[in-house]
N, C-alpha and C. Protein backbone atom coordinates (compact mmCIF):
# COMPACT_ATOMS: atom_id res chain seq x y z
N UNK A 1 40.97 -26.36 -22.68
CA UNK A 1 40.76 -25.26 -23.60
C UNK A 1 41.44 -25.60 -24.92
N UNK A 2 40.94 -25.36 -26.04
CA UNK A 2 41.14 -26.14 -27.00
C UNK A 2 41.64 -24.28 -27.87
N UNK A 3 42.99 -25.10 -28.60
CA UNK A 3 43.68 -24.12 -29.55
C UNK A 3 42.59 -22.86 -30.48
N UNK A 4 43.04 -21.64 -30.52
CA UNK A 4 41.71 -21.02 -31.33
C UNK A 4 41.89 -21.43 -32.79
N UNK A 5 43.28 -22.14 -33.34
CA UNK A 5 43.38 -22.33 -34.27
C UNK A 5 42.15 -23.96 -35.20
N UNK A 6 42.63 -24.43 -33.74
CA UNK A 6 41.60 -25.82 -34.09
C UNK A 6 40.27 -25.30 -33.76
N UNK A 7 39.74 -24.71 -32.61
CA UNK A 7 38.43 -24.01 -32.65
C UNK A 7 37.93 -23.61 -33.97
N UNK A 8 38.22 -22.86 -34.88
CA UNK A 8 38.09 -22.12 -35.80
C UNK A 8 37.90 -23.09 -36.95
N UNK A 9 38.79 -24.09 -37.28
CA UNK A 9 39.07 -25.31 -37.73
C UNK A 9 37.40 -26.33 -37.43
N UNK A 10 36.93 -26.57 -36.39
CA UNK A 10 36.04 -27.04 -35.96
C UNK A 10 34.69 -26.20 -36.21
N UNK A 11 34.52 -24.74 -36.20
CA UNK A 11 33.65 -24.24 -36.31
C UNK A 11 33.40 -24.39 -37.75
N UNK A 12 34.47 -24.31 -38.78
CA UNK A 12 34.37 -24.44 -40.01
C UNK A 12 33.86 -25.37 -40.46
N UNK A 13 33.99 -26.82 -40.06
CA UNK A 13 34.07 -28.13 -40.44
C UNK A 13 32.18 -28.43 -40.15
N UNK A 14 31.80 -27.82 -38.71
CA UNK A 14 30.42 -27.68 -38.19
C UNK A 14 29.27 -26.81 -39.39
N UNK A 15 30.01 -25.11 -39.95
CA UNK A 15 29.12 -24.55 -40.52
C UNK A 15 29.16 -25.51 -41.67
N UNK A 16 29.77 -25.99 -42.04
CA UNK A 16 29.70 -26.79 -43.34
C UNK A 16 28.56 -27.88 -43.82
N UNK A 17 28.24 -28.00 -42.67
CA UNK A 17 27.36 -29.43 -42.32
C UNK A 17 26.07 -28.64 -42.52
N UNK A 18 25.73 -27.62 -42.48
CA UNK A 18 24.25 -26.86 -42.31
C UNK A 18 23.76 -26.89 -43.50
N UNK A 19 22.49 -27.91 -43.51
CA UNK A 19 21.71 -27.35 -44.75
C UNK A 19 20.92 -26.28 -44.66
N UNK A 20 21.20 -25.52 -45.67
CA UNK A 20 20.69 -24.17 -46.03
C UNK A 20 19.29 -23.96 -46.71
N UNK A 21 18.02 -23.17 -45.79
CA UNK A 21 17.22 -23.70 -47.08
C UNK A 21 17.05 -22.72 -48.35
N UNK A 22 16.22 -23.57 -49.30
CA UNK A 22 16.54 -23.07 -50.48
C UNK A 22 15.47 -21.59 -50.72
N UNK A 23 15.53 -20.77 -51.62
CA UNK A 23 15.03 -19.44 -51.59
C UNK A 23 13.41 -19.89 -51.82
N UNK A 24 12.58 -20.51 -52.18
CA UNK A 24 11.58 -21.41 -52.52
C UNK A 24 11.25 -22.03 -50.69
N UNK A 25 11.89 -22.46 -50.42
CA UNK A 25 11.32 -22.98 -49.08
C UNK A 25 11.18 -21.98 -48.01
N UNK A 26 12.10 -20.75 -48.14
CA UNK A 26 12.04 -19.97 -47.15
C UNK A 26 10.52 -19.06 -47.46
N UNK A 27 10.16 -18.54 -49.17
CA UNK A 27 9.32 -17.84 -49.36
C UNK A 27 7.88 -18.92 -48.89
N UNK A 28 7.98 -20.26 -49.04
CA UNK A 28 6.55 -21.09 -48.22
C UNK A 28 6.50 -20.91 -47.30
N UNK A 29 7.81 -21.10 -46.27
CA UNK A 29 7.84 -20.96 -45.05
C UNK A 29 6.89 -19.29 -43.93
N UNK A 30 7.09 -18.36 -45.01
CA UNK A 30 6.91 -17.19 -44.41
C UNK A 30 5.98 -16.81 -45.13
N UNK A 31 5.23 -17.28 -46.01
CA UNK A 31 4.01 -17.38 -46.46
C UNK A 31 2.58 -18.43 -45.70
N UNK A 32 3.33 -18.88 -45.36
CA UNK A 32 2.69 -20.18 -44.24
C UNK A 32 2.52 -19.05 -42.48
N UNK A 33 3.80 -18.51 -42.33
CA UNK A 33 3.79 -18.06 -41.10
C UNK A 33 2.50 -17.11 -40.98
N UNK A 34 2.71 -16.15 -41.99
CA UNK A 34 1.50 -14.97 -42.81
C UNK A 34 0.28 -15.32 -42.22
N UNK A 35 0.02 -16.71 -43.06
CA UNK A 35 -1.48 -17.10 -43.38
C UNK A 35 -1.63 -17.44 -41.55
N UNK A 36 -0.89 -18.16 -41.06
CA UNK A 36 -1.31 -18.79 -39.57
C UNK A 36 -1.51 -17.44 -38.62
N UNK A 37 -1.00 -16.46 -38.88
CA UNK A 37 -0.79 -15.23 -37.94
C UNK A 37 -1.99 -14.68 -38.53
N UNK A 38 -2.31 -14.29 -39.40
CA UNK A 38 -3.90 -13.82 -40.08
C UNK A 38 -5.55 -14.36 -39.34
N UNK A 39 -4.83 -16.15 -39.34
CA UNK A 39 -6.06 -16.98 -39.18
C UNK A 39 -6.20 -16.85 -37.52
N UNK A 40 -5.35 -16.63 -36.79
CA UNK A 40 -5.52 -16.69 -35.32
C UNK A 40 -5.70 -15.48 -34.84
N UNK A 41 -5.69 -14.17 -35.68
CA UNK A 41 -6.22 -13.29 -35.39
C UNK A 41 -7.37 -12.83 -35.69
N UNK A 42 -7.67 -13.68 -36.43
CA UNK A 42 -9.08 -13.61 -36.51
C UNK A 42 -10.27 -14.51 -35.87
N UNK A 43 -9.70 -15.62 -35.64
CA UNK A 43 -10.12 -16.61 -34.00
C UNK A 43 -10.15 -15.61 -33.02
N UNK A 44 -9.16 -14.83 -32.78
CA UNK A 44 -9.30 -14.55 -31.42
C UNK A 44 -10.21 -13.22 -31.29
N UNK A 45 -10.10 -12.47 -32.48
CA UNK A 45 -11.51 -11.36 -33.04
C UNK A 45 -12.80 -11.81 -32.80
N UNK A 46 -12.64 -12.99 -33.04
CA UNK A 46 -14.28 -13.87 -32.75
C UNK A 46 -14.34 -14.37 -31.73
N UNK A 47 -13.44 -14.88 -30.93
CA UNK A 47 -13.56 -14.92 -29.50
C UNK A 47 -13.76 -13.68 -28.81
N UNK A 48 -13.17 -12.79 -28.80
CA UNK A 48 -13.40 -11.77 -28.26
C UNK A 48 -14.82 -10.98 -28.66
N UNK A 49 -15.31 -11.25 -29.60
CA UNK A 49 -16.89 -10.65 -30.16
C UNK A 49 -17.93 -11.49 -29.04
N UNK A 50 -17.32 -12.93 -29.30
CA UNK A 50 -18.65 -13.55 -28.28
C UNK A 50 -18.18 -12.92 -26.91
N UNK A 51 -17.32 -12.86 -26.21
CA UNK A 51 -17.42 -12.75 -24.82
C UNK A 51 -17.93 -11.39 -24.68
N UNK A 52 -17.53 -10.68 -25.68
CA UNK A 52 -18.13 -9.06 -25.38
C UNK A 52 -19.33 -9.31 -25.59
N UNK A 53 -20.04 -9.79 -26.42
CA UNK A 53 -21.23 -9.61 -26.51
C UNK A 53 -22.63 -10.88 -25.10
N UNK A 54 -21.52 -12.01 -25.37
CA UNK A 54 -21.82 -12.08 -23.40
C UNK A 54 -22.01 -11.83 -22.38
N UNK A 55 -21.12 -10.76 -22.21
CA UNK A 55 -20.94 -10.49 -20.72
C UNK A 55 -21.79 -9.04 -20.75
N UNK A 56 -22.32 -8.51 -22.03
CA UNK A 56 -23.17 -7.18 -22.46
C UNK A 56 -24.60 -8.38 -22.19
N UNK A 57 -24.40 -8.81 -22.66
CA UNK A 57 -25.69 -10.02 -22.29
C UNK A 57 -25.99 -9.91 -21.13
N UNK A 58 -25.40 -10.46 -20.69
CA UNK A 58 -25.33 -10.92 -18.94
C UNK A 58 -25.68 -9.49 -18.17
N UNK A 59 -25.14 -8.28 -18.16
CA UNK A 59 -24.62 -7.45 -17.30
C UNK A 59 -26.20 -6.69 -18.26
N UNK A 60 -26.49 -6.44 -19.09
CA UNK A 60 -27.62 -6.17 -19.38
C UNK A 60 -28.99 -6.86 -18.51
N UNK A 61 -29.22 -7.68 -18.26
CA UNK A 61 -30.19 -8.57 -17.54
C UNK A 61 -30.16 -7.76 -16.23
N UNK A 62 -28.97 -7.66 -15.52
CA UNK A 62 -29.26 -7.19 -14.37
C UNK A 62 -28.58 -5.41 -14.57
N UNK A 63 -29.16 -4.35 -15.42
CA UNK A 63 -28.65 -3.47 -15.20
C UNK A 63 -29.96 -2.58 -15.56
């Protein structure tokens, strides 16, 4: 078990090392997230259109 004084000492020395990103990379970053969360909901809108309209297909034939 290591001193809390050197712990503290060590945690310091660790946050130090973190690159931070810059206000510019974070606003791409979550502009990027946006656009990918938009685009796969709308894949899966269109997936879900064909199977509905499939299985209305299908279940139509024999109804």
């Amino acid at each position: 078990m290591a001193n809390p004084v050197q712990f503290i000492q060590q945690v310091r020395s660790e946050v130090s090392k973190v690159v931070w990103p810059t206000r510019r990379e974070v606003l791409l970053t979550t502009v990027m997230v946006f656009i990918m969360a938009t685009l796969t909901a709308i894949f899966f809108a269109l997936v879900d259109l064909g199977i509905r309209a499939g299985l209305q297909g299908i279940l139509g034939m024999f109804g």
